[in-house]
C-alpha atoms as a PDB file:
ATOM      1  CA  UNK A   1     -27.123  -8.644  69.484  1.00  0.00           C
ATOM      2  CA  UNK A   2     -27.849  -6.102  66.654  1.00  0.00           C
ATOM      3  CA  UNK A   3     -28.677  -3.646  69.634  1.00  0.00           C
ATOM      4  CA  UNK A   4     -25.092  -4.370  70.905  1.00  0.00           C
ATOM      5  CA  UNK A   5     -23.450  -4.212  67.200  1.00  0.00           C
ATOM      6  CA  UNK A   6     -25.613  -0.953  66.652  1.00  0.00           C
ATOM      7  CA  UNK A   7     -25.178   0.956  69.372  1.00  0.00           C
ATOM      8  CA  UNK A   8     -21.685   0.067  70.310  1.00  0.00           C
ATOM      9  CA  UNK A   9     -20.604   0.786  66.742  1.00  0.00           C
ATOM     10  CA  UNK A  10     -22.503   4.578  66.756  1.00  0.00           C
ATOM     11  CA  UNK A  11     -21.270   5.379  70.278  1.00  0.00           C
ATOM     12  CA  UNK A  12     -17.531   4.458  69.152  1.00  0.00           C
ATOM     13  CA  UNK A  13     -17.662   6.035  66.207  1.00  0.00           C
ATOM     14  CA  UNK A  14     -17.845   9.060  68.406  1.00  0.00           C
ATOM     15  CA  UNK A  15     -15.126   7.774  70.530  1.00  0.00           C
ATOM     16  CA  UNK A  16     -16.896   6.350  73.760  1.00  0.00           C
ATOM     17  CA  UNK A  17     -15.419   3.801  75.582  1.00  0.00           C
ATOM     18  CA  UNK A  18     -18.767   2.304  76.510  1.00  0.00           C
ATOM     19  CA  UNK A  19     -19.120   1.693  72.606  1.00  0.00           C
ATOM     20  CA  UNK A  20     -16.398  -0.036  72.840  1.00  0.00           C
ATOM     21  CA  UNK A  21     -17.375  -1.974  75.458  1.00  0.00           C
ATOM     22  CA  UNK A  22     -20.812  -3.068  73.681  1.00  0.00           C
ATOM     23  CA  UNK A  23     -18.710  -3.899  70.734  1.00  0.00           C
ATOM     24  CA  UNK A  24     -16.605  -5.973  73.230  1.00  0.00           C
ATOM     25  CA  UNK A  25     -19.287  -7.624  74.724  1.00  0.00           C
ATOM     26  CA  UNK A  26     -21.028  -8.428  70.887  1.00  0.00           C
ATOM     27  CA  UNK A  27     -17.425 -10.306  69.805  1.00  0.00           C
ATOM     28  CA  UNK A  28     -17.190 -12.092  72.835  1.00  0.00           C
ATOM     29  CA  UNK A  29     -20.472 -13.721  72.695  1.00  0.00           C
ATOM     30  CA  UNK A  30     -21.458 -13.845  68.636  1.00  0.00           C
ATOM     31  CA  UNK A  31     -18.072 -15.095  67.051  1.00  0.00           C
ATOM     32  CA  UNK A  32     -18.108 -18.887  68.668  1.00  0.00           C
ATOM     33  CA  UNK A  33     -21.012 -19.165  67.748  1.00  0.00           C
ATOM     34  CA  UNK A  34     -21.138 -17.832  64.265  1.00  0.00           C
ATOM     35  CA  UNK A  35     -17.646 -19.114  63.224  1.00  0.00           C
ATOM     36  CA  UNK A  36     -17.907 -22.817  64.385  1.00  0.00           C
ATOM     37  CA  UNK A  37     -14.807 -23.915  62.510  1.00  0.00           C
ATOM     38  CA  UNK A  38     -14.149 -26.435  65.737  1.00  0.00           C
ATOM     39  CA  UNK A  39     -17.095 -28.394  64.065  1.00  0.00           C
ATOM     40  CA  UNK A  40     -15.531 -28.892  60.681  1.00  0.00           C
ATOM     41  CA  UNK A  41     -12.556 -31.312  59.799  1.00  0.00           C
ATOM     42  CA  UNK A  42      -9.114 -29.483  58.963  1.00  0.00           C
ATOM     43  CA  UNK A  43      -9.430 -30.689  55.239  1.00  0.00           C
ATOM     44  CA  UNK A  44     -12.799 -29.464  54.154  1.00  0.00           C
ATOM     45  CA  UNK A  45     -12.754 -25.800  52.888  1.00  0.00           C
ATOM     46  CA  UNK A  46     -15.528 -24.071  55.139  1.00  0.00           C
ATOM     47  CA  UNK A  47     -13.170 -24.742  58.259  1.00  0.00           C
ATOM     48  CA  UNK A  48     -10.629 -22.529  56.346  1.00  0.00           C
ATOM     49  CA  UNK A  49     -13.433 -19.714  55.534  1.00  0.00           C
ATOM     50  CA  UNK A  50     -14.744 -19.875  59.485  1.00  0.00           C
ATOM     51  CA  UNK A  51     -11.281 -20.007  61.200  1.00  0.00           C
ATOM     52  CA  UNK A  52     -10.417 -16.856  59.009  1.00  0.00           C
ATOM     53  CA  UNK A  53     -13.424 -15.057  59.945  1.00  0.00           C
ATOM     54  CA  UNK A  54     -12.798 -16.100  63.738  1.00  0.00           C
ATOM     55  CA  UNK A  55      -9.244 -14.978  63.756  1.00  0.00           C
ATOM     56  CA  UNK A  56     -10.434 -11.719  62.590  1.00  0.00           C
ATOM     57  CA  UNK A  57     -12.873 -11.455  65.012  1.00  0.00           C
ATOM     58  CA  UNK A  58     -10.347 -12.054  67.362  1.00  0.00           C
ATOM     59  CA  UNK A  59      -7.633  -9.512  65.761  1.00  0.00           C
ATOM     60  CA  UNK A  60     -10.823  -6.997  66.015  1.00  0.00           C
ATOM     61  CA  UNK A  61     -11.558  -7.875  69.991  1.00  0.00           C
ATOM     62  CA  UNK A  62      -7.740  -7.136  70.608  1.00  0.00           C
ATOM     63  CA  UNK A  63      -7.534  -4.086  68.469  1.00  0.00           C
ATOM     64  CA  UNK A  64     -11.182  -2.907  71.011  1.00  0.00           C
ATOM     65  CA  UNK A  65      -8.996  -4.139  74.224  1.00  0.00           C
ATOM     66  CA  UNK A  66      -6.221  -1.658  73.013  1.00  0.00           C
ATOM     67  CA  UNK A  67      -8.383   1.003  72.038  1.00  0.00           C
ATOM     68  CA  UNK A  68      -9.791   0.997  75.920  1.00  0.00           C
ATOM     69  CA  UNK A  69      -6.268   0.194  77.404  1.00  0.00           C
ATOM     70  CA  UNK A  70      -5.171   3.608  75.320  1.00  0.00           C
ATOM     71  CA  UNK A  71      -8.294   5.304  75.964  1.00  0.00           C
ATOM     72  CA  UNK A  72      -7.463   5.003  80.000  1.00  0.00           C
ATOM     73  CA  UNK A  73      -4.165   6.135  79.727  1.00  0.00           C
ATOM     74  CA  UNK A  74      -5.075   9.548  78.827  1.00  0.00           C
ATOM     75  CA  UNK A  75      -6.173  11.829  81.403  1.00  0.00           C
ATOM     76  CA  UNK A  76      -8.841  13.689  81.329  1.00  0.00           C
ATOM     77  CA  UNK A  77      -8.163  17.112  81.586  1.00  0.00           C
ATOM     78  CA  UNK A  78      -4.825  17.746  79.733  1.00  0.00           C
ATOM     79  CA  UNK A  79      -2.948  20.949  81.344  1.00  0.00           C
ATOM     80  CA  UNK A  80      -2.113  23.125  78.576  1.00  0.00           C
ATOM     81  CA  UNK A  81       1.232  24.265  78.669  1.00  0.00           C
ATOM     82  CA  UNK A  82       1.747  28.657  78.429  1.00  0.00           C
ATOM     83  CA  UNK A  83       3.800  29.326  75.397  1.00  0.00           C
ATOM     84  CA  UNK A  84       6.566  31.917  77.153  1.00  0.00           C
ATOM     85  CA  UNK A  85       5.922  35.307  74.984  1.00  0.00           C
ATOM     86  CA  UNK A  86       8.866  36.694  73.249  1.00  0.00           C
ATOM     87  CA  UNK A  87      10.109  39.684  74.492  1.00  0.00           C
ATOM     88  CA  UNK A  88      10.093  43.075  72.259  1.00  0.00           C
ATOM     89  CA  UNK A  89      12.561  45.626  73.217  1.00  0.00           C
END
């Protein structure tokens, strides 16, 4: 896990979709398990704490899924377009 957190963070720092990927991968399998709110009664206050926490996590996983969506979209190469010189005369 720290290997996916570490990793995935450094590599989309740098704007990799693979880090974003690990990162992905890390939320998808760490946040049921470290915000159990479905364990806790709606009344007592750590089920507020750990459903806040787990929406975030959730908010962060869709902000990833967007950031690869977006990342796809753009191609590759980008033609660059030949600013027309202005004529002298």
């Amino acid at each position: 896990m720290i290997v996916l957190k570490g990793l995935g963070g450094f590599l989309f720092v740098f704007g990799s979709p693979f880090g974003a990927y690990l990162l992905l991968m890390y939320l998808a399998f760490s946040s049921p398990i470290l915000y159990d709110f479905y364990n806790y009664e709606q009344n007592e206050s750590k089920y507020i704490i750990l459903l806040n926490e787990f929406l975030q996590s959730v908010a962060l996983f869709g902000a990833l899924l967007f950031f690869t969506g977006m990342k796809n979209l753009i191609p590759r190469r980008q033609l660059k377009k030949k600013t027309p010189k202005a004529k002298v005369g």
